[in-house]
Protein backbone atom coordinates (compact mmCIF):
# COMPACT_ATOMS: atom_id res chain seq x y z
CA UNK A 1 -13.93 -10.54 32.58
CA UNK A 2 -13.81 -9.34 36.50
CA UNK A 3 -12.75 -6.53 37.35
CA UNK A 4 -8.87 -6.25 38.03
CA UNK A 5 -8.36 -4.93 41.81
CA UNK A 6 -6.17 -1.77 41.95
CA UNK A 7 -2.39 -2.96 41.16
CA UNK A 8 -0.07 -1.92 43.25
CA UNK A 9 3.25 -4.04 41.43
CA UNK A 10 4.90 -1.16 39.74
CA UNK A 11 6.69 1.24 40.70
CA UNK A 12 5.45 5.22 39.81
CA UNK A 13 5.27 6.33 37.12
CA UNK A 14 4.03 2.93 36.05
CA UNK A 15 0.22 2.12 36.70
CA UNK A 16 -2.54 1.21 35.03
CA UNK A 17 -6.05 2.74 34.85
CA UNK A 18 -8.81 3.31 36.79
CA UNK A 19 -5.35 3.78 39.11
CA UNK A 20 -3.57 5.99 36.38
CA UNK A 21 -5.27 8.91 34.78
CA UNK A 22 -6.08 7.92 30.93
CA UNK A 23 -3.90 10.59 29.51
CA UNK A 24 -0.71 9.24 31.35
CA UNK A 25 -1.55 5.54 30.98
CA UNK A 26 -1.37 6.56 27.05
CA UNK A 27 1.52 8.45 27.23
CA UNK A 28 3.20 5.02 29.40
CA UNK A 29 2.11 3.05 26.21
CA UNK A 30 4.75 4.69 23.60
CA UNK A 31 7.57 4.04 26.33
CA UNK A 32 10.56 2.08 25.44
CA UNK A 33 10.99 0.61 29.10
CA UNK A 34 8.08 -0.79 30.77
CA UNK A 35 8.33 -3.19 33.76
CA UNK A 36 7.85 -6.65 33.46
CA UNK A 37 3.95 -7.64 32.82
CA UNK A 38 2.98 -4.09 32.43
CA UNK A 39 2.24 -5.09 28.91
CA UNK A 40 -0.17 -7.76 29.33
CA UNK A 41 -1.71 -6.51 32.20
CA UNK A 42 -2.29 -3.20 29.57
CA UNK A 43 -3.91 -5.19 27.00
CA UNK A 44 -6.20 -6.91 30.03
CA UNK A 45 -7.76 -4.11 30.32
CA UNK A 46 -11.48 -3.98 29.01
CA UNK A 47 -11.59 -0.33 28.46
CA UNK A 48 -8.44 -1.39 26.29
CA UNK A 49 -10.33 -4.35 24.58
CA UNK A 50 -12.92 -2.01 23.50
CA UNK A 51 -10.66 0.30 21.65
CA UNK A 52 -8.99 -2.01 19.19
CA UNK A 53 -6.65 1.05 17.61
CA UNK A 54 -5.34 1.63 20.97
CA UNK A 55 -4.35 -2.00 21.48
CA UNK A 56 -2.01 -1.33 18.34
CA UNK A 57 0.52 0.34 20.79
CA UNK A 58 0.82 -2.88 22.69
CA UNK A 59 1.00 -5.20 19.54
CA UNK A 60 3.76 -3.55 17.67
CA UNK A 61 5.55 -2.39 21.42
CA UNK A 62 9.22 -3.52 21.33
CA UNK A 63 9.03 -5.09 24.67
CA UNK A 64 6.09 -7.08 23.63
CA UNK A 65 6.08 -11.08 24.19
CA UNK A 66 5.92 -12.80 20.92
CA UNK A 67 2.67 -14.97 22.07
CA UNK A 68 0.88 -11.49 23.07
CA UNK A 69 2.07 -9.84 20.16
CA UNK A 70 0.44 -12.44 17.52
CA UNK A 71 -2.37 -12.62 20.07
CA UNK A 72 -3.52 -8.57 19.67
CA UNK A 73 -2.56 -8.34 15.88
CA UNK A 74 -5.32 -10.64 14.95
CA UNK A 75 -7.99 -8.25 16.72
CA UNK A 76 -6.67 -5.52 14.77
CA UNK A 77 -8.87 -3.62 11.95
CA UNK A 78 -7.03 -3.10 8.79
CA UNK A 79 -6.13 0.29 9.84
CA UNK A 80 -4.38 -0.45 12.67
CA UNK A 81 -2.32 -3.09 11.02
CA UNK A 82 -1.20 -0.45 8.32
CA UNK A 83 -0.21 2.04 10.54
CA UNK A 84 1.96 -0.68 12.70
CA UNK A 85 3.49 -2.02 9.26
CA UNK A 86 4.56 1.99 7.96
CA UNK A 87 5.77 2.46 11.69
CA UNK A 88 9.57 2.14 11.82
CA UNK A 89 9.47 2.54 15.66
CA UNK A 90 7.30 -0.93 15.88
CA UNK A 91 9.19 -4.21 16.31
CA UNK A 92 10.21 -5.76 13.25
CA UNK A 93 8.22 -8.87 13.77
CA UNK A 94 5.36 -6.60 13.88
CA UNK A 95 5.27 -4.91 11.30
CA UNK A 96 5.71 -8.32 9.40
CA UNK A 97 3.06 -10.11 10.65
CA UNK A 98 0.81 -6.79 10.13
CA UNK A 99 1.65 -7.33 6.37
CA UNK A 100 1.20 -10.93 6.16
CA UNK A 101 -2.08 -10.29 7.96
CA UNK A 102 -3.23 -7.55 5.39
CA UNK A 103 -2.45 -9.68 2.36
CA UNK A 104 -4.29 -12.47 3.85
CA UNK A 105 -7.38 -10.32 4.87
CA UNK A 106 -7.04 -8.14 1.31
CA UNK A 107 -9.77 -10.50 -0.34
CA UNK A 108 -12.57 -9.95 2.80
CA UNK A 109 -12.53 -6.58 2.86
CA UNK A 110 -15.64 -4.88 1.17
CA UNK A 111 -15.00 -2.73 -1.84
CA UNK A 112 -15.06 0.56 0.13
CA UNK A 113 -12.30 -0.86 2.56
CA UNK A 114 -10.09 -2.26 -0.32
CA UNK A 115 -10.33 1.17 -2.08
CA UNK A 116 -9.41 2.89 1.66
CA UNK A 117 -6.33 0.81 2.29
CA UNK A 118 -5.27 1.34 -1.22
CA UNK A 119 -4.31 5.05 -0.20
CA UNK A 120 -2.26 3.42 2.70
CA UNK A 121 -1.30 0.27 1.91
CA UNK A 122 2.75 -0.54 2.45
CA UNK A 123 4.65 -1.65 -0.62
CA UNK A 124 4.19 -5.57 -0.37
CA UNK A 125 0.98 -4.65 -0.90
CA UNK A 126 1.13 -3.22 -3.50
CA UNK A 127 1.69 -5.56 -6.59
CA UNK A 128 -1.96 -7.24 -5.08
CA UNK A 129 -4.03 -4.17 -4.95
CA UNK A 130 -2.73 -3.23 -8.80
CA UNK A 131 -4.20 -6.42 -9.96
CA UNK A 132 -7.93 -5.16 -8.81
CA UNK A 133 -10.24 -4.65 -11.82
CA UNK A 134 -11.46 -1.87 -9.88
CA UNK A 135 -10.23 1.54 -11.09
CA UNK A 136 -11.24 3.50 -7.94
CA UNK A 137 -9.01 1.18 -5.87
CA UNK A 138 -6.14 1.65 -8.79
CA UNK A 139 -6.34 5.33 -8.40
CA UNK A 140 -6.16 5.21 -4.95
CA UNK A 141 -3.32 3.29 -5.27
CA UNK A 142 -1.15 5.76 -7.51
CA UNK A 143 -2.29 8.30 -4.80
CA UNK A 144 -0.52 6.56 -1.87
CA UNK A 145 1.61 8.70 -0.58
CA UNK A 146 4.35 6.72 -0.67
CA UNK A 147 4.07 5.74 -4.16
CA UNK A 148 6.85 6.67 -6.34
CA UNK A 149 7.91 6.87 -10.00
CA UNK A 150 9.89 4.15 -10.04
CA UNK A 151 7.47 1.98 -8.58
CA UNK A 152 4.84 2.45 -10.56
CA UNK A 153 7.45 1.81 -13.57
CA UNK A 154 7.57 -1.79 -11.56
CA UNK A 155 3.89 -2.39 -11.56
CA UNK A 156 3.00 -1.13 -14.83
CA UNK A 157 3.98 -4.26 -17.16
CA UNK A 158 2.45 -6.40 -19.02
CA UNK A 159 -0.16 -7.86 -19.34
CA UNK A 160 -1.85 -4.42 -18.60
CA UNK A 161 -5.52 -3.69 -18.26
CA UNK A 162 -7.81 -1.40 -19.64
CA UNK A 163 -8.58 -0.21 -15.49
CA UNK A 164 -4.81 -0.20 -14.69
CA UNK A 165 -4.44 2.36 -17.97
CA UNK A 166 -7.08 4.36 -17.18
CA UNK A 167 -6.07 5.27 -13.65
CA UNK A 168 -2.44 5.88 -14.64
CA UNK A 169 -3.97 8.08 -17.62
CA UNK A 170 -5.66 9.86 -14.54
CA UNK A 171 -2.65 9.94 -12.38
CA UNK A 172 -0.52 12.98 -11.53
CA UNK A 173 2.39 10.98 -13.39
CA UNK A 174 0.94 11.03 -16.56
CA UNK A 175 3.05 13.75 -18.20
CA UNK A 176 6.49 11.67 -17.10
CA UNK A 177 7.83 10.43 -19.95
CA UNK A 178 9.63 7.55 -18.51
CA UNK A 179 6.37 6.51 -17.64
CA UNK A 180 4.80 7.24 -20.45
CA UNK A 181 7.58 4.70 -22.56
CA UNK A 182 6.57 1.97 -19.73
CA UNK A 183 3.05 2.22 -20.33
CA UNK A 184 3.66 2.02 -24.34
CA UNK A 185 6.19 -1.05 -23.67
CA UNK A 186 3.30 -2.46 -21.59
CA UNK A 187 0.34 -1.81 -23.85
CA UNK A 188 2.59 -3.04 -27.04
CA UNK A 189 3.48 -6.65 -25.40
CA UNK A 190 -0.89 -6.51 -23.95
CA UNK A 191 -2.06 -5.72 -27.48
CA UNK A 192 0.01 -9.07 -29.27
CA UNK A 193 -2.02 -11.14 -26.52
CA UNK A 194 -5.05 -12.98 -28.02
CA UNK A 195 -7.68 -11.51 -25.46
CA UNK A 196 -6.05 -7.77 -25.17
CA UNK A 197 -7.87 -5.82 -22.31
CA UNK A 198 -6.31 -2.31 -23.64
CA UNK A 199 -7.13 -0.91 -26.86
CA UNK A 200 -4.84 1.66 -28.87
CA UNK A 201 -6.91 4.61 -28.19
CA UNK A 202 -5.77 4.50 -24.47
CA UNK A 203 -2.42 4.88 -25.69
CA UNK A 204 -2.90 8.22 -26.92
CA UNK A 205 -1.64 10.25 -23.63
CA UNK A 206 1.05 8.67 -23.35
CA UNK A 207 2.24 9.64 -27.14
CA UNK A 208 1.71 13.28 -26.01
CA UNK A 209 3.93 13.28 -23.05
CA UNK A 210 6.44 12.22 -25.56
CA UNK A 211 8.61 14.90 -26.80
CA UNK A 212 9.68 14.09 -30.89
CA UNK A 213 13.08 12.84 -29.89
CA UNK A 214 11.44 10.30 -26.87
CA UNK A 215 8.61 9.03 -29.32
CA UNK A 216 11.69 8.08 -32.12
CA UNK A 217 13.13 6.44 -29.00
CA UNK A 218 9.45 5.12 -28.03
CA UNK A 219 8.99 3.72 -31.39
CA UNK A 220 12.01 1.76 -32.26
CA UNK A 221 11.47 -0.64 -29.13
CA UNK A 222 7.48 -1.65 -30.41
CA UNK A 223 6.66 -4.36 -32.23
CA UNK A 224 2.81 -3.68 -32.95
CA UNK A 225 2.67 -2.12 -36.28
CA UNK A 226 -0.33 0.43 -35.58
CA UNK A 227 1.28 1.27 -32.36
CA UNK A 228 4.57 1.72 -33.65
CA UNK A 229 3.18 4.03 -36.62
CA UNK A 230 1.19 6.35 -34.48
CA UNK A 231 3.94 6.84 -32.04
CA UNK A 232 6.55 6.88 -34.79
CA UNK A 233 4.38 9.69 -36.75
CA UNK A 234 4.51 11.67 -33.15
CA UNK A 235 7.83 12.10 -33.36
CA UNK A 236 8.49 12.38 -37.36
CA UNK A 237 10.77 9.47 -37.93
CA UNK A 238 10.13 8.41 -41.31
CA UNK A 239 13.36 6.60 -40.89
CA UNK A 240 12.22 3.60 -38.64
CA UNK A 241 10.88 0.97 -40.80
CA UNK A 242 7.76 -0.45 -40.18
């Protein structure tokens, strides 16, 4: 690329660097208002082209052009996309596109990057990540900050896996016992598949976050008869039949 001559088009406080000091030109980015082509001349820059999580500020920008918007997004590392698709200031389109674009890149990322995004993935994300056989990126997943109760009730269904129990069993929710009766639900329907990938013994925290009155509750909606003893036992209902 040649270099771009000083620009003298806009009118102060608008400029562009080596013309405008770095700090300012930064400060220009997050503005609501810029003139006409400031944008694009912005994302011209090769200083700019060399720092890919600055070039975020012009992709998700408001006053963005569509054709430069879908232009910078596909230069963007994962973590720049996330950040754009949490950010409620960025143009709708943009954070759209920064989702599609993470669910289409999910399956190139190494194993290290997967289990990274996992902590910041947004929520469409979220149902593909929980299907990883990978219990580091599951963990990560429950960590997310903006992970909630009743989303994990969502994800954790059945067919469930051994991973996807052991990093709920390691989560902070494991003492909830809403979740606790999802899980049990989950693991009942997982162990009356041929192939189950859970065995009874992870079941076993959950039982204990039940109080006596939750586990008669627990109980009466299983259908696998070891299950259903153990958990009835837990809460001394000799009263549901087996």
């Amino acid at each position: 690329m040649q270099p771009r001559p000083p620009d003298l088009s806009f009118e102060p406080p608008w400029g562009l660097p080596p013309d405008l000091p770095w700090a300012r030109f930064l400060r220009l980015l997050r503005r609501p208002d810029p003139p006409r082509g400031w944008l694009e001349m912005a994302a011209s820059l090769d200083d700019l082209a060399r720092r890919p999580l600055l070039l975020r500020w012009i992709a998700q920008h408001p006053k963005a052009p569509a054709h430069l918007r879908a232009r910078l997004l596909g230069r963007l590392p994962w973590r720049a996309l996330a950040a754009i698709a949490h950010d409620a200031s960025a143009h709708p389109q943009a954070r759209a596109q920064s989702v599609d674009r993470l669910l289409q890149g999910w399956s190139r990322l190494s194993l290290g990057e997967r289990r990274s995004l996992a902590l910041a993935a947004p929520p469409p994300l979220w149902p593909l990540a929980w299907k990883s056989p990978d219990t580091g990126i599951l963990e990560r997943l429950i960590q997310n900050p903006r992970m909630s109760l009743e989303a994990l009730l969502r994800l954790a269904h059945a067919p469930l896996t051994a991973h996807q129990a052991d990093a709920l069993a390691r989560s902070a929710w494991r003492e909830s016992p809403a979740l606790a009766m999802q899980v049990l639900r989950a693991m009942d329907r997982s162990l009356a598949l041929p192939e189950p990938n859970v065995v009874l013994g992870q079941a076993t925290v959950w039982i204990l976050a039940l109080s006596p009155d939750e586990a008669v509750e627990a109980a009466s909606a299983l259908a696998h008869p070891t299950l259903r003893r153990i958990v009835r036992n837990r809460g001394g209902a000799s009263g549901i039949p087996d």
